[in-house]
N, C-alpha and C. Protein backbone atom coordinates (compact mmCIF):
# COMPACT_ATOMS: atom_id res chain seq x y z
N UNK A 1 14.62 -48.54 35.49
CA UNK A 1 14.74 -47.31 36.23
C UNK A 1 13.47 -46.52 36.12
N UNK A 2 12.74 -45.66 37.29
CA UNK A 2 11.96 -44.93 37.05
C UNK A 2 12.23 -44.14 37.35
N UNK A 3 10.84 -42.66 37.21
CA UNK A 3 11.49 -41.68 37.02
C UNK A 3 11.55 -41.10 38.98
N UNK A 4 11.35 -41.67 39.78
CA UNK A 4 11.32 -41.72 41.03
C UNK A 4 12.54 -41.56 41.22
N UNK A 5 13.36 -42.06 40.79
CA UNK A 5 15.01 -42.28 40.86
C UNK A 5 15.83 -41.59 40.40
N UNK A 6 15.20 -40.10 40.35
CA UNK A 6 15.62 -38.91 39.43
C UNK A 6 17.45 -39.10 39.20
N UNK A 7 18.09 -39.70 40.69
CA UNK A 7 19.41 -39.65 40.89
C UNK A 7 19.75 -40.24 39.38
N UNK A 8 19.61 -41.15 39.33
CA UNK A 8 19.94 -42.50 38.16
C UNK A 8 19.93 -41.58 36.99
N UNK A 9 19.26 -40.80 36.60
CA UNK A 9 18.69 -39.91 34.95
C UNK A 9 19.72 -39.29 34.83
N UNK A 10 19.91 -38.78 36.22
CA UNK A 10 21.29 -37.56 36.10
C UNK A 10 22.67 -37.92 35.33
N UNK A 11 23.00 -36.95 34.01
CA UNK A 11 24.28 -37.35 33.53
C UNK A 11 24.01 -38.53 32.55
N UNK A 12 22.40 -38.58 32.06
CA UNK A 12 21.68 -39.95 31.70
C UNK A 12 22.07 -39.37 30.09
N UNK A 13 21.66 -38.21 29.71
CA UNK A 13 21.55 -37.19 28.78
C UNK A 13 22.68 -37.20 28.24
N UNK A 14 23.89 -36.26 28.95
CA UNK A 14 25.05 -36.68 28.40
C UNK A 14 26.14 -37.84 27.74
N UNK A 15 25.78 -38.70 28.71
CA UNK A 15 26.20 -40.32 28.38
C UNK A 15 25.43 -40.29 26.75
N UNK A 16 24.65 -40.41 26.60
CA UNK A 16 23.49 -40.36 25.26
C UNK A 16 24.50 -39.55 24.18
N UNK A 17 25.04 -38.18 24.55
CA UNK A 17 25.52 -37.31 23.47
C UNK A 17 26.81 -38.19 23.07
N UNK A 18 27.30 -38.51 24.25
CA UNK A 18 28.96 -38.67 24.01
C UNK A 18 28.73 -40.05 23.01
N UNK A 19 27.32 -40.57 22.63
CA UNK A 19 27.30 -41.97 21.57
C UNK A 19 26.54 -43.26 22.73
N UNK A 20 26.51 -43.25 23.62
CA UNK A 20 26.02 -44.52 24.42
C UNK A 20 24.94 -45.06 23.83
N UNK A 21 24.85 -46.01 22.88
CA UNK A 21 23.59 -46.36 22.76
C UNK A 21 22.28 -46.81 24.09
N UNK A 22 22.65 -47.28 24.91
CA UNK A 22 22.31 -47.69 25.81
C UNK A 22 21.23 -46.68 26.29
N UNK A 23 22.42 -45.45 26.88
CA UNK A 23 21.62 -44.21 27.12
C UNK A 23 20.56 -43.68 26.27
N UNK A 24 20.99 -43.93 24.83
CA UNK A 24 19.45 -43.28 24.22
C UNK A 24 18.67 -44.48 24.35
N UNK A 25 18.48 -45.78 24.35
CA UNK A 25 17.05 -46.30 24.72
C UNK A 25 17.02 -46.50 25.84
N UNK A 26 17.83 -46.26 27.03
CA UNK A 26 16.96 -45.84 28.69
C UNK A 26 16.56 -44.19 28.74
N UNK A 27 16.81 -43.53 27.35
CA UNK A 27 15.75 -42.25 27.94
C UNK A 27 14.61 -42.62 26.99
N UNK A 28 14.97 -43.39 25.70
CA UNK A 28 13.55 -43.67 24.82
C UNK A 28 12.78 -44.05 25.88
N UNK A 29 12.83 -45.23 26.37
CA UNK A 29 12.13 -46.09 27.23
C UNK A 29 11.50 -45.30 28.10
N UNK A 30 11.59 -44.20 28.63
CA UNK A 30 11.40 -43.78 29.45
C UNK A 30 10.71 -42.22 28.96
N UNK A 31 11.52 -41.65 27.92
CA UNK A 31 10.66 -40.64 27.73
C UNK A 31 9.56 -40.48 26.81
N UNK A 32 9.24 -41.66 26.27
CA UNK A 32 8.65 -41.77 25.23
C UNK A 32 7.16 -41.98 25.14
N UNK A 33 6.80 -42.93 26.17
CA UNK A 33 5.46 -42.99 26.50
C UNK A 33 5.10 -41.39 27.05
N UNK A 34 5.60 -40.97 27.26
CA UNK A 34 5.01 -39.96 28.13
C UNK A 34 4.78 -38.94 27.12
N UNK A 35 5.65 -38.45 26.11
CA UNK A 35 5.72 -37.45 24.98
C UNK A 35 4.41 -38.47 24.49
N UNK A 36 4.12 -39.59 23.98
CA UNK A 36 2.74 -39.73 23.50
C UNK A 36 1.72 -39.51 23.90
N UNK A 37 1.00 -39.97 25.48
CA UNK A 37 0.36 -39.17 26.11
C UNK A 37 0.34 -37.46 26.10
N UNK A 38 0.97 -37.14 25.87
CA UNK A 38 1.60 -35.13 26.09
C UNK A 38 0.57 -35.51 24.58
N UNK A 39 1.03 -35.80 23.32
CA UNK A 39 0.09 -35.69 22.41
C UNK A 39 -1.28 -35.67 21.96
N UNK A 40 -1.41 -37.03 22.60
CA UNK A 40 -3.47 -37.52 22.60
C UNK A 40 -3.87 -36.61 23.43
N UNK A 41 -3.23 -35.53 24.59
CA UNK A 41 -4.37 -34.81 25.41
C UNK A 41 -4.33 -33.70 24.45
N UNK A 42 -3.27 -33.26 23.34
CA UNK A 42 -3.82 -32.18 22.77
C UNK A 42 -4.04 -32.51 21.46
N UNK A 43 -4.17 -33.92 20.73
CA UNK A 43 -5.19 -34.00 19.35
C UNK A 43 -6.66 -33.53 19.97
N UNK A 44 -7.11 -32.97 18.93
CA UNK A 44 -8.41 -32.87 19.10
C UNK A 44 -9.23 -33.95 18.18
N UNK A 45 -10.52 -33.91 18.27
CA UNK A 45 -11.15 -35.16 17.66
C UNK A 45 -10.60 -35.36 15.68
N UNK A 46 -11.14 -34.23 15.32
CA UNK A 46 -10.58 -33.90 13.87
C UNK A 46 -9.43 -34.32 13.10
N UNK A 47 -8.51 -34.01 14.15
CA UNK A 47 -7.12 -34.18 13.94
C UNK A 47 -6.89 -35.95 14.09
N UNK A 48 -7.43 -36.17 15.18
CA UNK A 48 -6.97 -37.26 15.94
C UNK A 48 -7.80 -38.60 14.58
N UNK A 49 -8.67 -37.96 13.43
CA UNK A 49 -8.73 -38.97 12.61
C UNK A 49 -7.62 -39.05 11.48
N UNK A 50 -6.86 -37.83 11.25
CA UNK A 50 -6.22 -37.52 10.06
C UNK A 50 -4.57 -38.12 10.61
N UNK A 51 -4.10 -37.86 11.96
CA UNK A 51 -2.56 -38.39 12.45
C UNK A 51 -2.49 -39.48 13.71
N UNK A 52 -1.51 -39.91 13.86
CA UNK A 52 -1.73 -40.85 14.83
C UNK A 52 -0.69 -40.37 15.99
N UNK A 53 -0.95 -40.06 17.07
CA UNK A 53 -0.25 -39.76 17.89
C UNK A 53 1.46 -40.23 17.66
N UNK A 54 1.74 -41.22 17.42
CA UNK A 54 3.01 -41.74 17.31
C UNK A 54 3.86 -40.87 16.31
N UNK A 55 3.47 -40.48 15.49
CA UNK A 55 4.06 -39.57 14.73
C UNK A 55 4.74 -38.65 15.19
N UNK A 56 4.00 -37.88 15.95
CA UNK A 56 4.19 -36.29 16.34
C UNK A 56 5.27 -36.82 17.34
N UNK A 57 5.38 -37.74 18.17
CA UNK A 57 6.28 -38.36 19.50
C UNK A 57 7.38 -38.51 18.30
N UNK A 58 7.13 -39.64 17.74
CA UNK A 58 8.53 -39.65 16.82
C UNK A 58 9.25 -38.59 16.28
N UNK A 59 8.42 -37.69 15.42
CA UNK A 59 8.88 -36.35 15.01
C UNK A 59 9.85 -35.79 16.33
N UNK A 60 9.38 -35.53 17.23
CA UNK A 60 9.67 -34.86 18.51
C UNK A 60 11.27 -35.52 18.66
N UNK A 61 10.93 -36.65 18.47
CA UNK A 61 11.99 -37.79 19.35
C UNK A 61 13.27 -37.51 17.97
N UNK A 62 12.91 -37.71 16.94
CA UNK A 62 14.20 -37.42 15.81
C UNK A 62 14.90 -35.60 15.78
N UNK A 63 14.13 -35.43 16.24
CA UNK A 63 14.28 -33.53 16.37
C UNK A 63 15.68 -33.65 17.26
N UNK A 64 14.72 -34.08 18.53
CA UNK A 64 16.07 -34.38 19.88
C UNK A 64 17.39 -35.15 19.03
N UNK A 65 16.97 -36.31 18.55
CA UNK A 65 18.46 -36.55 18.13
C UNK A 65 19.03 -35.85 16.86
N UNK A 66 18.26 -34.85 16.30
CA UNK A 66 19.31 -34.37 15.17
C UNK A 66 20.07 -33.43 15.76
N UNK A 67 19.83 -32.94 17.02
CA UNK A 67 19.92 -31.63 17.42
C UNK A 67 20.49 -31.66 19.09
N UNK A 68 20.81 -32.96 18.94
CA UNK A 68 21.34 -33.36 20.39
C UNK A 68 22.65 -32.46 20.71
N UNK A 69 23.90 -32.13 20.30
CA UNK A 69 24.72 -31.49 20.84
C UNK A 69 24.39 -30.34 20.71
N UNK A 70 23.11 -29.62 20.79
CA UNK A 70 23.08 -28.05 21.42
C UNK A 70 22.04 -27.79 22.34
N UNK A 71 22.15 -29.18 22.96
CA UNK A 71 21.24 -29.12 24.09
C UNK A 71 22.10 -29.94 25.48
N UNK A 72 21.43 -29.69 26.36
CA UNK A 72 22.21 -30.34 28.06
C UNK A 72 21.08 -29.95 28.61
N UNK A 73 20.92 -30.77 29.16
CA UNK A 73 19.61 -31.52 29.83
C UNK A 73 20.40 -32.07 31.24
N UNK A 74 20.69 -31.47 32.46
CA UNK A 74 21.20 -32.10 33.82
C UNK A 74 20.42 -33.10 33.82
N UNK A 75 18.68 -33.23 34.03
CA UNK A 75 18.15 -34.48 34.66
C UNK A 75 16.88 -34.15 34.15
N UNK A 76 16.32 -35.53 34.20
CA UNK A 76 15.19 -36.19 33.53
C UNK A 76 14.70 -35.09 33.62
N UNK A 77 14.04 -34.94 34.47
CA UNK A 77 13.05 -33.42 34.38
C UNK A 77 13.13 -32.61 33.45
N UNK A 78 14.50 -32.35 33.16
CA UNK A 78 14.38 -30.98 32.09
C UNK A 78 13.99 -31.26 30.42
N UNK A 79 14.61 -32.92 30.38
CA UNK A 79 14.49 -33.51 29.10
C UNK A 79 13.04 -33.39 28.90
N UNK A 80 12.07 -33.74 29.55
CA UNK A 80 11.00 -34.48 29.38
C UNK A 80 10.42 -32.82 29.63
N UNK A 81 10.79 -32.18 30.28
CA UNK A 81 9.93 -30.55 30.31
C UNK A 81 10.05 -30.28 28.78
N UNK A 82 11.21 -30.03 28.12
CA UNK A 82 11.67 -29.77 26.55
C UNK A 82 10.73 -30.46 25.61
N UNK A 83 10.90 -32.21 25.77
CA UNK A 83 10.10 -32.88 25.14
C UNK A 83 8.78 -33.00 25.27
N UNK A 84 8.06 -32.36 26.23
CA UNK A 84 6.78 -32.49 26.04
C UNK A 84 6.43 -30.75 25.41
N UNK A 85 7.43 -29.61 25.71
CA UNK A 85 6.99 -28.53 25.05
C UNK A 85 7.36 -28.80 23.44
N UNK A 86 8.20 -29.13 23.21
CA UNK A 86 8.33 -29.58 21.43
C UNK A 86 7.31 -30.29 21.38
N UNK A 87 6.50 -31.39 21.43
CA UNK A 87 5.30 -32.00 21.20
C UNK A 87 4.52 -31.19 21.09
N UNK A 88 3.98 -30.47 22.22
CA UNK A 88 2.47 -29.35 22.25
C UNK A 88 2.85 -28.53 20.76
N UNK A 89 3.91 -27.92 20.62
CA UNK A 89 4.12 -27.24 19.77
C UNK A 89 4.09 -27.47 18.50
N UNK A 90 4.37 -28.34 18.00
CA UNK A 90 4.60 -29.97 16.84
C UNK A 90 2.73 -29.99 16.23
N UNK A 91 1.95 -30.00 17.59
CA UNK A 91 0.26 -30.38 17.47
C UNK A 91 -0.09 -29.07 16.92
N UNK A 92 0.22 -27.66 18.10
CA UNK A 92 -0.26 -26.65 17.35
C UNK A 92 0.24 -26.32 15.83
N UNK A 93 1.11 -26.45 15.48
CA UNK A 93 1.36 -26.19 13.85
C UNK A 93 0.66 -26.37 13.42
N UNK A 94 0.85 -28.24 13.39
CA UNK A 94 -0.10 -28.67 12.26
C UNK A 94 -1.55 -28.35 12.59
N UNK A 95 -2.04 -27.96 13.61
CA UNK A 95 -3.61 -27.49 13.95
C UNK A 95 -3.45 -26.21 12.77
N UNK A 96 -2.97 -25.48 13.21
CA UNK A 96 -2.85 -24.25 12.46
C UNK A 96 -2.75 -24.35 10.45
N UNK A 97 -1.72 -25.42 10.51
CA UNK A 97 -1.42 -25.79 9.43
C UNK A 97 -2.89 -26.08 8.50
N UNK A 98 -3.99 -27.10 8.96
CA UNK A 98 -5.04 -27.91 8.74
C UNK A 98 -5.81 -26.64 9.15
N UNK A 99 -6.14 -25.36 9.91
CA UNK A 99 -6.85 -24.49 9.96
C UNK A 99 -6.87 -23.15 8.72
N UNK A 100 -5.70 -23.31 8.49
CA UNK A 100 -5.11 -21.98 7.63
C UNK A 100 -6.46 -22.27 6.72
N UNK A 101 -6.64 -21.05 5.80
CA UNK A 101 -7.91 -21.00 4.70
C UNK A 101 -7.27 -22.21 3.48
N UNK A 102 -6.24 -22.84 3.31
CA UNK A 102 -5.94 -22.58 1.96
C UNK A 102 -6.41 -24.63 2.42
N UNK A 103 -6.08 -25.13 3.96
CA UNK A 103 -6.44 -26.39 4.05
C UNK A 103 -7.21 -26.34 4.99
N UNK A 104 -7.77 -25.68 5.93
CA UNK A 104 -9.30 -25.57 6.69
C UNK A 104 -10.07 -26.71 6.50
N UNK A 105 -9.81 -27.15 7.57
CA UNK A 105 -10.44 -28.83 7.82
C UNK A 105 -11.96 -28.73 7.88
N UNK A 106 -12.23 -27.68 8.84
CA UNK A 106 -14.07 -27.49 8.85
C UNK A 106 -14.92 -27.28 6.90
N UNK A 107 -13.79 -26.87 5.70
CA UNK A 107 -14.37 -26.40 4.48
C UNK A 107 -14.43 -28.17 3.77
N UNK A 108 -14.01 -28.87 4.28
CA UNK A 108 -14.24 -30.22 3.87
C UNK A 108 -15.55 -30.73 4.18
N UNK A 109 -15.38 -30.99 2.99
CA UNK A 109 -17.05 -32.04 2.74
C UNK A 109 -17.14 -33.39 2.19
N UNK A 110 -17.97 -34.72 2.41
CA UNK A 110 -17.56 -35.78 1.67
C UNK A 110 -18.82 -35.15 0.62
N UNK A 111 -18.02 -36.34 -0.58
CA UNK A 111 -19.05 -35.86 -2.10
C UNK A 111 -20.50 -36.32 -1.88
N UNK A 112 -20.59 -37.12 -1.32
CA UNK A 112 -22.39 -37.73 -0.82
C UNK A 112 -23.05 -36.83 0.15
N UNK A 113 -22.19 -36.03 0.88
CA UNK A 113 -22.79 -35.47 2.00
C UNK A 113 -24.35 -34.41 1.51
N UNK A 114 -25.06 -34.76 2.74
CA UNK A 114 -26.26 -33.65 2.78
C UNK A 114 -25.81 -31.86 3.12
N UNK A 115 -26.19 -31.72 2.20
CA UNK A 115 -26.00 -30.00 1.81
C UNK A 115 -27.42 -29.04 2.57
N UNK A 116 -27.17 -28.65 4.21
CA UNK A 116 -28.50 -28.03 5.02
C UNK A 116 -29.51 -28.87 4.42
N UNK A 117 -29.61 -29.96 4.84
CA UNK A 117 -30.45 -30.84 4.93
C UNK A 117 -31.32 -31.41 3.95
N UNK A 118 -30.47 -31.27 2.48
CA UNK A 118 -31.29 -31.60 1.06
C UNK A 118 -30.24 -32.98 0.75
N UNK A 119 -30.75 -34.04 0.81
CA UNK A 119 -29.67 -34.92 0.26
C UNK A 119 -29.57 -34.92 -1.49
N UNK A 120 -28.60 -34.04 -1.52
CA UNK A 120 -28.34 -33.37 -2.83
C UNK A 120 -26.74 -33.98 -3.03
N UNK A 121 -25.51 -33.49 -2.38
CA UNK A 121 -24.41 -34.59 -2.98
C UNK A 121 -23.81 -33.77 -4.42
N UNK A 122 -22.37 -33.67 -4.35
CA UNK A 122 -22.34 -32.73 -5.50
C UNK A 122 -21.51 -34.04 -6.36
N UNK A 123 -22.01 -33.18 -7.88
CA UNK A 123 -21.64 -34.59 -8.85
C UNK A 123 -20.09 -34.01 -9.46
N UNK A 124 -19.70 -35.48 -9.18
CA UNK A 124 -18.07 -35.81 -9.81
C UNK A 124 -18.24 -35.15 -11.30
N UNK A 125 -17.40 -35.11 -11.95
CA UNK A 125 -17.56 -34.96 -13.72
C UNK A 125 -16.98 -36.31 -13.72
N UNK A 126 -17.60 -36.62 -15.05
CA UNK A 126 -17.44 -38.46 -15.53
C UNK A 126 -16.28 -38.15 -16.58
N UNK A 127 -15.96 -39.17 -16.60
CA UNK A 127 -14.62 -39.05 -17.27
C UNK A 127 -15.14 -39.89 -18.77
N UNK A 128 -15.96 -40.50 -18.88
CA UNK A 128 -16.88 -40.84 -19.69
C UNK A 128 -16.85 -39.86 -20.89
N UNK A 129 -17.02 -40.32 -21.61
CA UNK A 129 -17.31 -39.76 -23.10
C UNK A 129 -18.59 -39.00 -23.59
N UNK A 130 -18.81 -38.08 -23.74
CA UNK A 130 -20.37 -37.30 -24.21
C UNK A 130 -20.64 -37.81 -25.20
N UNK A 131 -22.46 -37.73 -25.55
CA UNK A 131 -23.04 -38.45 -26.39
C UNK A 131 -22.31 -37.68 -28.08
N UNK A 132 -21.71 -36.78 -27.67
CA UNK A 132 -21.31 -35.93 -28.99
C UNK A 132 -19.56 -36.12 -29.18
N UNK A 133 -19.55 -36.32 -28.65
CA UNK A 133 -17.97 -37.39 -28.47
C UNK A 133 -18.12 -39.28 -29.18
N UNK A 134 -19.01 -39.57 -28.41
CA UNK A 134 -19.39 -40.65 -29.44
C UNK A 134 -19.93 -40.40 -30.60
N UNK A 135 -20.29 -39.87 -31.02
CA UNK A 135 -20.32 -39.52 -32.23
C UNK A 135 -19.74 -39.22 -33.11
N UNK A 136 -19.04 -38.22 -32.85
CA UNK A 136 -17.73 -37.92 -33.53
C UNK A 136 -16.76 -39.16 -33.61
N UNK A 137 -16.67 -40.06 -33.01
CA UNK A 137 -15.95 -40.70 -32.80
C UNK A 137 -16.52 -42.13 -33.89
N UNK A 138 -17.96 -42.15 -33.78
CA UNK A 138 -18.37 -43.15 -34.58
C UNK A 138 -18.19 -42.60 -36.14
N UNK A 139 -18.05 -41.37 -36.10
CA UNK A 139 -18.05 -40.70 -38.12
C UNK A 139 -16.50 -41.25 -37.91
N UNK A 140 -15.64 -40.88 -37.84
CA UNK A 140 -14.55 -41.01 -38.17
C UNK A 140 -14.41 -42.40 -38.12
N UNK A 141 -14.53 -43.76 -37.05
CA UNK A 141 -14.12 -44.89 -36.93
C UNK A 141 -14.86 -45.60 -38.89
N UNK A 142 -16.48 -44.76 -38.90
CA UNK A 142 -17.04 -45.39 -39.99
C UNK A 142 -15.96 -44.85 -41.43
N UNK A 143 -15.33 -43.69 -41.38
CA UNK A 143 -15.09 -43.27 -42.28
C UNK A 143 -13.48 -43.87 -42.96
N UNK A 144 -12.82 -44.45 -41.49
CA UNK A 144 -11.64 -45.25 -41.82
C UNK A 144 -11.78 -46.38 -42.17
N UNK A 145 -12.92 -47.01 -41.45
CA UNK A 145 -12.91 -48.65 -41.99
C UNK A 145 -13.81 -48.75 -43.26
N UNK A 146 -14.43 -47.71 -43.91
CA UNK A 146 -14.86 -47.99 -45.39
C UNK A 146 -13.42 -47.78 -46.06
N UNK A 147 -12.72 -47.58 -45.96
CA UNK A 147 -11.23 -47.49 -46.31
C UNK A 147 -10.41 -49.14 -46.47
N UNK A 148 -10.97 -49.43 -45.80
CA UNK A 148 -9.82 -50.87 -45.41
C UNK A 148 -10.37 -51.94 -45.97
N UNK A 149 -9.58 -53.04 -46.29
CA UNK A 149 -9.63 -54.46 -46.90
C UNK A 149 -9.87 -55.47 -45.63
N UNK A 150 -10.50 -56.27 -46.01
CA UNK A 150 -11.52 -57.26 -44.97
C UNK A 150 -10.44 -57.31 -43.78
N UNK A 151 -8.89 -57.75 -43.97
CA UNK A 151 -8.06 -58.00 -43.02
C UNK A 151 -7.90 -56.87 -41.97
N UNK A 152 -8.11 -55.80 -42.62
CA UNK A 152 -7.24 -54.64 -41.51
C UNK A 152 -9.02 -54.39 -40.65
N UNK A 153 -9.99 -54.35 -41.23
CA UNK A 153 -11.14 -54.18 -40.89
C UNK A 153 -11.27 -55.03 -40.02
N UNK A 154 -11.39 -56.51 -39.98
CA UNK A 154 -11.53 -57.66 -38.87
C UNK A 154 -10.37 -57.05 -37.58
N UNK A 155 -9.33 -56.81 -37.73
CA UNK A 155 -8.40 -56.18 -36.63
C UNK A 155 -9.49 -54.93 -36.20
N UNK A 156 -9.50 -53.97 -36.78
CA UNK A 156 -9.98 -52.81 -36.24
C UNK A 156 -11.14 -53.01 -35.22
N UNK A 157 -11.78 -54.00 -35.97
CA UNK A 157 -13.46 -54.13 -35.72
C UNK A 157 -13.12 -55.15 -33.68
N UNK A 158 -11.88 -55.85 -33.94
CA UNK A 158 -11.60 -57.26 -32.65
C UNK A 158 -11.37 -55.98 -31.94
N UNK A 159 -10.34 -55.29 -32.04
CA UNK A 159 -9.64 -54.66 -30.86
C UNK A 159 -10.13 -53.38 -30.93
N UNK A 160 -11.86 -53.02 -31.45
CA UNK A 160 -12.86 -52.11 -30.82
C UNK A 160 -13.40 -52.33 -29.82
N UNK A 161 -13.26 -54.18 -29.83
CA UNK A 161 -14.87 -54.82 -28.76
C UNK A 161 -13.83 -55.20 -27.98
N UNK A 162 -12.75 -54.91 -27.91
CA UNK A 162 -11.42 -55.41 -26.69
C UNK A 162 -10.95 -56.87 -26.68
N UNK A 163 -10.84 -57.16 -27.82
CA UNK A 163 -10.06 -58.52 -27.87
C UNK A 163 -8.34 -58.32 -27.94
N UNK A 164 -7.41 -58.90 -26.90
CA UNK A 164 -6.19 -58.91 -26.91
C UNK A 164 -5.50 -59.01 -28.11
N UNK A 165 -4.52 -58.28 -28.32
CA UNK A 165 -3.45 -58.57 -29.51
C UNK A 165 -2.81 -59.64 -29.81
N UNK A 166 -2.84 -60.49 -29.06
CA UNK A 166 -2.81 -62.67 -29.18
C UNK A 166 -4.18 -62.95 -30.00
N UNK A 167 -5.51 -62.73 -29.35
CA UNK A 167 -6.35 -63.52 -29.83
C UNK A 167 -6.37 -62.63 -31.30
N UNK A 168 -6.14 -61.43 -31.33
CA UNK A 168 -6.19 -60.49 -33.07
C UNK A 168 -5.85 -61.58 -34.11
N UNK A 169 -4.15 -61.90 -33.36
CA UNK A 169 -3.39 -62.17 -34.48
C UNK A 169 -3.22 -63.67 -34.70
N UNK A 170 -3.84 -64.07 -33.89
CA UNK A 170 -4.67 -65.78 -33.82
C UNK A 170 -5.57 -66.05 -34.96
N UNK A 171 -6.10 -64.97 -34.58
CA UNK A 171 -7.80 -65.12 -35.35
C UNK A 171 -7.61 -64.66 -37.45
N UNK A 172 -6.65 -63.69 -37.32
CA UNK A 172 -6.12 -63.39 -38.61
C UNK A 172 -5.20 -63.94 -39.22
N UNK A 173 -4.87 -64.60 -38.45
CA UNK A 173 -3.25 -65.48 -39.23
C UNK A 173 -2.05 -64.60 -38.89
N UNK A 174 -1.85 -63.23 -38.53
CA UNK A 174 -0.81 -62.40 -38.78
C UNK A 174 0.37 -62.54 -37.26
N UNK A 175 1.38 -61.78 -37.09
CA UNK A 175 2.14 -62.80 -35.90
C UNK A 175 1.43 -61.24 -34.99
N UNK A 176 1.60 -61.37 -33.61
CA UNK A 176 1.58 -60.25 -32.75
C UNK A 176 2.14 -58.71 -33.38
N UNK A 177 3.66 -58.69 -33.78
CA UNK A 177 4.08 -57.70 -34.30
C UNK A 177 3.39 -56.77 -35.35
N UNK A 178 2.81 -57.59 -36.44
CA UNK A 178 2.43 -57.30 -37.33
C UNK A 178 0.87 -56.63 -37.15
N UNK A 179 -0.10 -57.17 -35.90
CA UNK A 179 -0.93 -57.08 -35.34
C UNK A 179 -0.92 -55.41 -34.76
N UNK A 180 -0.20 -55.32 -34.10
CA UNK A 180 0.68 -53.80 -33.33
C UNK A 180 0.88 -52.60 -34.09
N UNK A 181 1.58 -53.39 -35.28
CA UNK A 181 1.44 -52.08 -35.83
C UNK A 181 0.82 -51.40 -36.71
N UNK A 182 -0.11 -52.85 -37.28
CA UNK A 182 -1.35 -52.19 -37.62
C UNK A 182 -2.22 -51.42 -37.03
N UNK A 183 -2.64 -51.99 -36.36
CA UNK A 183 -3.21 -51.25 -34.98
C UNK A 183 -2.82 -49.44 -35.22
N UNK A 184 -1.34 -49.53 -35.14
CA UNK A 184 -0.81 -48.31 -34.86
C UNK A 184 -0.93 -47.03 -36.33
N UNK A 185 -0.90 -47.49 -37.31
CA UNK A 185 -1.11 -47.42 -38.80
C UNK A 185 -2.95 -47.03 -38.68
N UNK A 186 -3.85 -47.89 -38.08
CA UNK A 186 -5.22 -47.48 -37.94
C UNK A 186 -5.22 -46.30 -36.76
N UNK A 187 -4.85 -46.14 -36.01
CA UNK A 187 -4.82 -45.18 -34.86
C UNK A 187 -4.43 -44.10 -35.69
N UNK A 188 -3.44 -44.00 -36.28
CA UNK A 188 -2.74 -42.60 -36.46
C UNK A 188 -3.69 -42.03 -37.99
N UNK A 189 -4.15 -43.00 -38.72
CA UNK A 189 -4.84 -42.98 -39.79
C UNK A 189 -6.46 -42.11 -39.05
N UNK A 190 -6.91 -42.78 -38.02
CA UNK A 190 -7.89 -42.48 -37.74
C UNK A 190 -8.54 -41.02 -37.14
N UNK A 191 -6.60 -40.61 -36.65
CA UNK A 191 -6.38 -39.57 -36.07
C UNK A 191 -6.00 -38.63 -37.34
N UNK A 192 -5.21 -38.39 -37.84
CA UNK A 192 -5.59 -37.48 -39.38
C UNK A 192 -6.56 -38.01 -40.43
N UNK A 193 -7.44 -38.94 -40.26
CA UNK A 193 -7.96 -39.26 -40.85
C UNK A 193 -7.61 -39.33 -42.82
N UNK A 194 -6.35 -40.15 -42.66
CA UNK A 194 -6.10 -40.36 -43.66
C UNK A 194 -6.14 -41.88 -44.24
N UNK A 195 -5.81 -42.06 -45.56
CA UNK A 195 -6.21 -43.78 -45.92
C UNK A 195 -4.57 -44.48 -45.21
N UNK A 196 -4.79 -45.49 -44.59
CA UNK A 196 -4.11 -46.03 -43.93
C UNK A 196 -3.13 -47.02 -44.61
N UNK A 197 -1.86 -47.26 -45.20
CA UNK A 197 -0.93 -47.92 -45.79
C UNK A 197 -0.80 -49.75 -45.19
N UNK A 198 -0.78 -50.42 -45.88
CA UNK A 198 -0.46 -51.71 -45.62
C UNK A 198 0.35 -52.18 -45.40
């Protein structure tokens, strides 16, 4: 059916409310391309990288059916007048939405970008450790393992340089478990820095 055939649409709407499946995908079919077009003429470029037209049509299109019995629609025309003003309206939000100060699409910057024409680029913070962080970190690691007997020391020393808790307890004779919670006994030791129990 096209929409030439306005006769055919008529009473198309209602059939749809009263449950016809039918009726809602001969108005999908029909009103649907067109609510997407109604969209892409009002994304603008900006937008049109961040949503995809289909969305806003779908949005539109689930609206109509949550909200279908407080509407009557005689004939195609009026549906598709409704559905393309819910669309325009759907775009301006979220324009507005993406304009407001608090998400203002123009205040976006990528992190590499040239800053008035200095390729300058603003720096991430590293999640990396400061040279005074390693440090601290090397007094204390030195100050627990002068503490320990060759066994707990060979653990400490494997699973500093990142050897798995298999190859630990391979390499020491001890089973996985026992491996773990040493481990856990050096961690918490290392963290109050107290002598660590066997």
């Amino acid at each position: 059916m096209h929409a030439s055939s306005g006769r055919s649409f008529d009473g198309l709407f209602a059939r749809a409310q009263s449950g016809d499946k039918d009726a809602w995908e001969e108005l999908f079919r029909e009103c649907y391309p067109k609510v997407i077009r109604v969209v892409r003429r009002r994304l603008n470029q900006p937008m049109r990288s961040l949503y995809d037209s289909a969305d806003f049509a779908s949005d539109v299109w689930r609206s109509l059916l949550a909200k279908s019995d407080r509407f009557d629609f005689p004939n195609i025309g009026s549906l598709l007048a409704f559905l393309e003003k819910a669309a325009t309206q759907k775009v301006i939000d979220e324009h507005r939405k993406l304009h407001s100060q608090k998400r203002d699409q123009t205040r976006t910057m990528s992190l590499d970008a040239n800053v008035e024409g200095l390729s300058v680029g603003m720096q991430v913070p590293s999640t990396d450790p400061t040279p005074s962080q390693y440090a601290v970190a090397n007094e204390s690691f030195q100050r627990v393992n002068e503490r320990l007997d060759d066994t707990h020391r060979r653990v400490l020393e494997m699973a500093r340089e990142g050897y798995a808790t298999r190859e630990i307890s391979d390499s020491v004779g001890w089973s996985v478990r026992q491996v773990q919670r040493a481990l856990k006994k050096l961690g918490d030791a290392w963290l109050s820095d107290e002598r660590p129990r066997s």
